[in-house]
N, C-alpha and C. Protein backbone atom coordinates (compact mmCIF):
# COMPACT_ATOMS: atom_id res chain seq x y z
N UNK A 1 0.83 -1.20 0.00
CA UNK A 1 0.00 0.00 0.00
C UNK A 1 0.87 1.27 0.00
N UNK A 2 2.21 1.08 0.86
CA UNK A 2 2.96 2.64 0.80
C UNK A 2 3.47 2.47 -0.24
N UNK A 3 3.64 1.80 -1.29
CA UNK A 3 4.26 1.52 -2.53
C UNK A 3 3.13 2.55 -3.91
N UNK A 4 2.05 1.78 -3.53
CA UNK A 4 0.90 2.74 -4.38
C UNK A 4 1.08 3.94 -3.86
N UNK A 5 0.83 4.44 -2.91
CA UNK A 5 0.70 6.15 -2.34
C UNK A 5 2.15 6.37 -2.84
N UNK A 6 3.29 6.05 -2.82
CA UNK A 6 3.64 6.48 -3.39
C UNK A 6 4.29 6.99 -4.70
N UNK A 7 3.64 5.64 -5.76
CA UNK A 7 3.57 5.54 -6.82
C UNK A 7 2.17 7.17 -7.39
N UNK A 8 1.49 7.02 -6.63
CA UNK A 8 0.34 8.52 -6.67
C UNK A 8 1.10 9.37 -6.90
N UNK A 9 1.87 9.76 -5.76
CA UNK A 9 2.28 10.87 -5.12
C UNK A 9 3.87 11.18 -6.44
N UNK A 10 4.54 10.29 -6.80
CA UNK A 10 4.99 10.88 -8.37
C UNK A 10 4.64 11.27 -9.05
N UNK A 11 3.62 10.56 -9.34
CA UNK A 11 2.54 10.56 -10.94
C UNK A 11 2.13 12.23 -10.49
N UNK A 12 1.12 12.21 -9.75
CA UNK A 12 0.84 13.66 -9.66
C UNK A 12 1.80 14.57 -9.22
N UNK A 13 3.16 14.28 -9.33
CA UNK A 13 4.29 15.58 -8.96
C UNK A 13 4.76 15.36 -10.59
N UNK A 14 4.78 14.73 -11.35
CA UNK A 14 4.90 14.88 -12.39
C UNK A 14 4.26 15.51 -13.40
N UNK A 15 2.26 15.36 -13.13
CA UNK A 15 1.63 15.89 -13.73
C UNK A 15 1.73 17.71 -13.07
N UNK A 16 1.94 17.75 -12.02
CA UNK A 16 2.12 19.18 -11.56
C UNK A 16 2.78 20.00 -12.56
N UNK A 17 3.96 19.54 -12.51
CA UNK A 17 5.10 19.96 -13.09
C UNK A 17 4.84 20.66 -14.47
N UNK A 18 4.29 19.51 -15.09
CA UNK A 18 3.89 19.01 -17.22
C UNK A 18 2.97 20.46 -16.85
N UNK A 19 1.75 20.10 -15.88
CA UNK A 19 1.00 21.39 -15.90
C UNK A 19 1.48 23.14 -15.97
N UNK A 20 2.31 22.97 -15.10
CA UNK A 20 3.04 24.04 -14.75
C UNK A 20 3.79 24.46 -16.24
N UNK A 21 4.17 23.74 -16.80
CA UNK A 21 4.92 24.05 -17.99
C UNK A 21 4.38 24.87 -19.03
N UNK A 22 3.17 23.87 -19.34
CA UNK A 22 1.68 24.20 -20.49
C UNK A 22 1.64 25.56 -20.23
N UNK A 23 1.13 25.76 -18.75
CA UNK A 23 0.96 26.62 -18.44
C UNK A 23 1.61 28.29 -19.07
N UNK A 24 2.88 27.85 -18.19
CA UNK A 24 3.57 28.95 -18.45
C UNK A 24 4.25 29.12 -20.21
N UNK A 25 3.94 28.02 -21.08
CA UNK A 25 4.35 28.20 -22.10
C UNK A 25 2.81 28.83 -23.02
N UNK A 26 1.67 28.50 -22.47
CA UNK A 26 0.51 29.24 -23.15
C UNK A 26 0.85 30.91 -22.83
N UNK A 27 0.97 31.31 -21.53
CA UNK A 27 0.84 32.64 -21.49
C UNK A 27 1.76 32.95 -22.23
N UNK A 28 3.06 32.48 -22.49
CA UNK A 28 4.34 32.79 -23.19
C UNK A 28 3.83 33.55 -24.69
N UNK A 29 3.16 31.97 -25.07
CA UNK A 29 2.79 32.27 -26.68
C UNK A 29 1.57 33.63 -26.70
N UNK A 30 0.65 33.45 -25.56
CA UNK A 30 -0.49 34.35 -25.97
C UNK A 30 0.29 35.72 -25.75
N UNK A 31 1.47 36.37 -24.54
CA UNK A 31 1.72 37.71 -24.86
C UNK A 31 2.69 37.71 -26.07
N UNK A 32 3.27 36.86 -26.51
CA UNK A 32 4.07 36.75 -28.05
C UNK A 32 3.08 37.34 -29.06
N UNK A 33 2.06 36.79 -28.96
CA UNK A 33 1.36 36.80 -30.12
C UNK A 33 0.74 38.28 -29.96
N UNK A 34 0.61 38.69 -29.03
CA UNK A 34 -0.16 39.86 -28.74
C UNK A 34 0.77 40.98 -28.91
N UNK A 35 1.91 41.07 -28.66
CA UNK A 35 2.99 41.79 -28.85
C UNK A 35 3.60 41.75 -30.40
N UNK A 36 3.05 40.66 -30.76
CA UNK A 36 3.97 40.97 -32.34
C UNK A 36 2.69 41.18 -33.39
N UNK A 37 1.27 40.88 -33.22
CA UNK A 37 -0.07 41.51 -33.82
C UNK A 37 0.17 43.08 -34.19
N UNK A 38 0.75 44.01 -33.15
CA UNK A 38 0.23 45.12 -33.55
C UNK A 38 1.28 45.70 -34.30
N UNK A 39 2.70 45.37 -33.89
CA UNK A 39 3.55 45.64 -34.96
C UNK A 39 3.63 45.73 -36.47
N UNK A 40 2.78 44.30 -36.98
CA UNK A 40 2.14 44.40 -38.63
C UNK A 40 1.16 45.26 -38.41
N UNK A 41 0.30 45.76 -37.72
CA UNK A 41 -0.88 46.96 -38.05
C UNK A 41 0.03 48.25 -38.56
N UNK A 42 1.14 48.02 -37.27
CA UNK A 42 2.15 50.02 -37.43
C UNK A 42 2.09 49.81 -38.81
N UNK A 43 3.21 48.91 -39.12
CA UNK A 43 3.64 48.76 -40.47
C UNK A 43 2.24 48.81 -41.31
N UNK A 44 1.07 48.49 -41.32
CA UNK A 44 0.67 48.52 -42.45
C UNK A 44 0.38 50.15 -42.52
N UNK A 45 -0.11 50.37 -41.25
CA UNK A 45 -0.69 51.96 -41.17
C UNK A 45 0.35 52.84 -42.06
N UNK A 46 1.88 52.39 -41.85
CA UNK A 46 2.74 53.37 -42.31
C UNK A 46 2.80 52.91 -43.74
N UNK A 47 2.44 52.07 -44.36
CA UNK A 47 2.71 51.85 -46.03
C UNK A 47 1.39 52.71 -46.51
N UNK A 48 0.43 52.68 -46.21
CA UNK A 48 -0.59 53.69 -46.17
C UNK A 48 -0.89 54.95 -46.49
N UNK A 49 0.26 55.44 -45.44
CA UNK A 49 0.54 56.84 -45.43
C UNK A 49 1.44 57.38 -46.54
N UNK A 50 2.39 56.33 -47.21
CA UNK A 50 3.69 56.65 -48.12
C UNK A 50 2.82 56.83 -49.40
């Protein structure tokens, strides 16, 4: 039985972890993406203007 608990108790420090990752690699991509969106707007605004 302490063999299972602690066969658990990896598994879910592992899934913590994987989570933790996703995690911090979604917000990564979503301010990436949000930060490099408006840069092609400048640019288009300024071909516009020429």
């Amino acid at each position: 039985m302490a063999n299972l608990i602690e066969f658990f108790r990896m598994v879910l420090s592992y899934l913590l972890t994987f989570a933790v990752i996703v995690v911090v690699s979604g917000i990564g991509g979503f301010i990436g993406v949000k930060v490099w969106k408006p840069k092609v707007k400048v640019e288009e605004v300024k071909e516009d203007e020429a």
